[in-house]
C-alpha atoms as a PDB file:
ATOM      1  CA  UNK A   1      42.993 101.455  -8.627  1.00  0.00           C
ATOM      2  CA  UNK A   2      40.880 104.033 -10.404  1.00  0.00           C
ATOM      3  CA  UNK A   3      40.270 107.428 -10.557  1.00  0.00           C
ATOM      4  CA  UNK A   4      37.008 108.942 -10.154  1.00  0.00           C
ATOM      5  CA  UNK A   5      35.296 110.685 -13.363  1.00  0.00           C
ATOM      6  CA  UNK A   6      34.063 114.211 -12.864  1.00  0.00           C
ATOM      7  CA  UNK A   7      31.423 112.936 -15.744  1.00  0.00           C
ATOM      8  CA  UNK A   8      31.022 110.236 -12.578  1.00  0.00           C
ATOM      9  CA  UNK A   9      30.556 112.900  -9.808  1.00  0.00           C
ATOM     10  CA  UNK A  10      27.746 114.928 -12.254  1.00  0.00           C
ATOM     11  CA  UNK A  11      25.712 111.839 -12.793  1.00  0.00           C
ATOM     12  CA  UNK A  12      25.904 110.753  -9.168  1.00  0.00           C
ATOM     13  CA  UNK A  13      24.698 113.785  -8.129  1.00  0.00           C
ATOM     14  CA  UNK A  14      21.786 114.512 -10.682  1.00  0.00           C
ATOM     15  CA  UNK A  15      23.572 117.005 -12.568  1.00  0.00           C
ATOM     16  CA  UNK A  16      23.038 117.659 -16.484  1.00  0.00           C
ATOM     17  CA  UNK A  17      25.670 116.164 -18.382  1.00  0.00           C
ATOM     18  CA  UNK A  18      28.917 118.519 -18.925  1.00  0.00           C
ATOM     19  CA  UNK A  19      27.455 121.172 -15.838  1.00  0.00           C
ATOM     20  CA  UNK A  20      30.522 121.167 -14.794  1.00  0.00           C
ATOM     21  CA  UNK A  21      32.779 119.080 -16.836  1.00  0.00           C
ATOM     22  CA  UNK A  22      32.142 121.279 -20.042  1.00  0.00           C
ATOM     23  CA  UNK A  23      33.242 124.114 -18.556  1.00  0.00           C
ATOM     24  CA  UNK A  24      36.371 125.177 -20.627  1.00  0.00           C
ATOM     25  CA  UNK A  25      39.929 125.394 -18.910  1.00  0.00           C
ATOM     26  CA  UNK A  26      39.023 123.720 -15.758  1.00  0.00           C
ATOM     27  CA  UNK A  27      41.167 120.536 -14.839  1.00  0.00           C
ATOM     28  CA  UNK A  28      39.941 117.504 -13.286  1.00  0.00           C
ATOM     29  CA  UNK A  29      41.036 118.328 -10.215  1.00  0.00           C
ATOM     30  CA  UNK A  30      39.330 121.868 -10.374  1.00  0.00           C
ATOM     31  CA  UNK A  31      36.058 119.867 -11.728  1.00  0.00           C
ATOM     32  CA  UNK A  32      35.781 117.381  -8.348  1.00  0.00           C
ATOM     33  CA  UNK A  33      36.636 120.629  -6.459  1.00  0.00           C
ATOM     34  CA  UNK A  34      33.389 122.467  -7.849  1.00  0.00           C
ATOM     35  CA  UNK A  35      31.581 119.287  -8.063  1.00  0.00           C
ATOM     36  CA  UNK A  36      32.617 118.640  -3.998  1.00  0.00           C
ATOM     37  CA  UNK A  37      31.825 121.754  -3.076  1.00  0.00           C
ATOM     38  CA  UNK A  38      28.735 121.972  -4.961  1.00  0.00           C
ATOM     39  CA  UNK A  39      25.161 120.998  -3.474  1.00  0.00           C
ATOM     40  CA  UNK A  40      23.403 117.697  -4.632  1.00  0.00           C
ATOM     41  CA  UNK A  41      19.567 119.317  -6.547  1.00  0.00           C
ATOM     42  CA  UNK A  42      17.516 116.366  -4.721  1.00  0.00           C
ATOM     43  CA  UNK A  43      18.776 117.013  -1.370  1.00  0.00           C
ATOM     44  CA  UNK A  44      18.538 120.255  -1.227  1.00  0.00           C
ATOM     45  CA  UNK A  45      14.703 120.130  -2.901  1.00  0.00           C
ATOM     46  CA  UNK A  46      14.203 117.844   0.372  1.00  0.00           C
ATOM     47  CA  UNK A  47      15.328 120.175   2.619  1.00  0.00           C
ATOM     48  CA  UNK A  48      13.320 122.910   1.578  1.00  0.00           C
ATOM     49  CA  UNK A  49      10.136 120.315   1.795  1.00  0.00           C
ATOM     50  CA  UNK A  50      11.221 119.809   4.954  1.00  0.00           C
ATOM     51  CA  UNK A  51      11.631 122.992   5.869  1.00  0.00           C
ATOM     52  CA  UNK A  52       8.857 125.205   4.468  1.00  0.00           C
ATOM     53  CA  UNK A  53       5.946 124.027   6.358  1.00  0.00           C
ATOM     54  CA  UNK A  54       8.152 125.443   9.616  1.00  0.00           C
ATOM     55  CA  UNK A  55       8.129 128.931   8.164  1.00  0.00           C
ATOM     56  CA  UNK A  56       5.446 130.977   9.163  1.00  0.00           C
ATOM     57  CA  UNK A  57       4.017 132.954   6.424  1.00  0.00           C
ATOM     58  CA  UNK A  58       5.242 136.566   6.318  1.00  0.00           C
ATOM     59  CA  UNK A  59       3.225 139.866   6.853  1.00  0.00           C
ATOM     60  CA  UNK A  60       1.854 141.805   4.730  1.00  0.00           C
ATOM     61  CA  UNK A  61       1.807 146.141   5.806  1.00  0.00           C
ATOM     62  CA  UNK A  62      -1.620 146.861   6.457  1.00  0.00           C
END
């Protein structure tokens, strides 16, 4: 069985290459951990697409 590739994890999730994994002193482990806990670009673009038209525009002091 293999092992999944931080390099993997970046490119999955739309990041620049080395984002993460160029980072110095950080171990593989400490890579998926960032990578995990990070937030995927696309989806989060979507979201706010999603979202914006709910907000109502905000006030301006007269």
């Amino acid at each position: 069985m293999g092992r999944l590739s931080p390099a993997f994890v970046e490119w999955l999730m739309g990041l620049p290459a080395g984002h993460v994994t160029d980072v110095p002193g950080l171990s593989r482990s400490a890579q998926l951990k960032a990578l995990g806990n990070g937030v995927v670009p696309h989806q989060a673009l979507a979201a706010l697409r999603f979202l914006a038209p709910a907000v109502p525009p905000a006030r301006t002091a007269a």
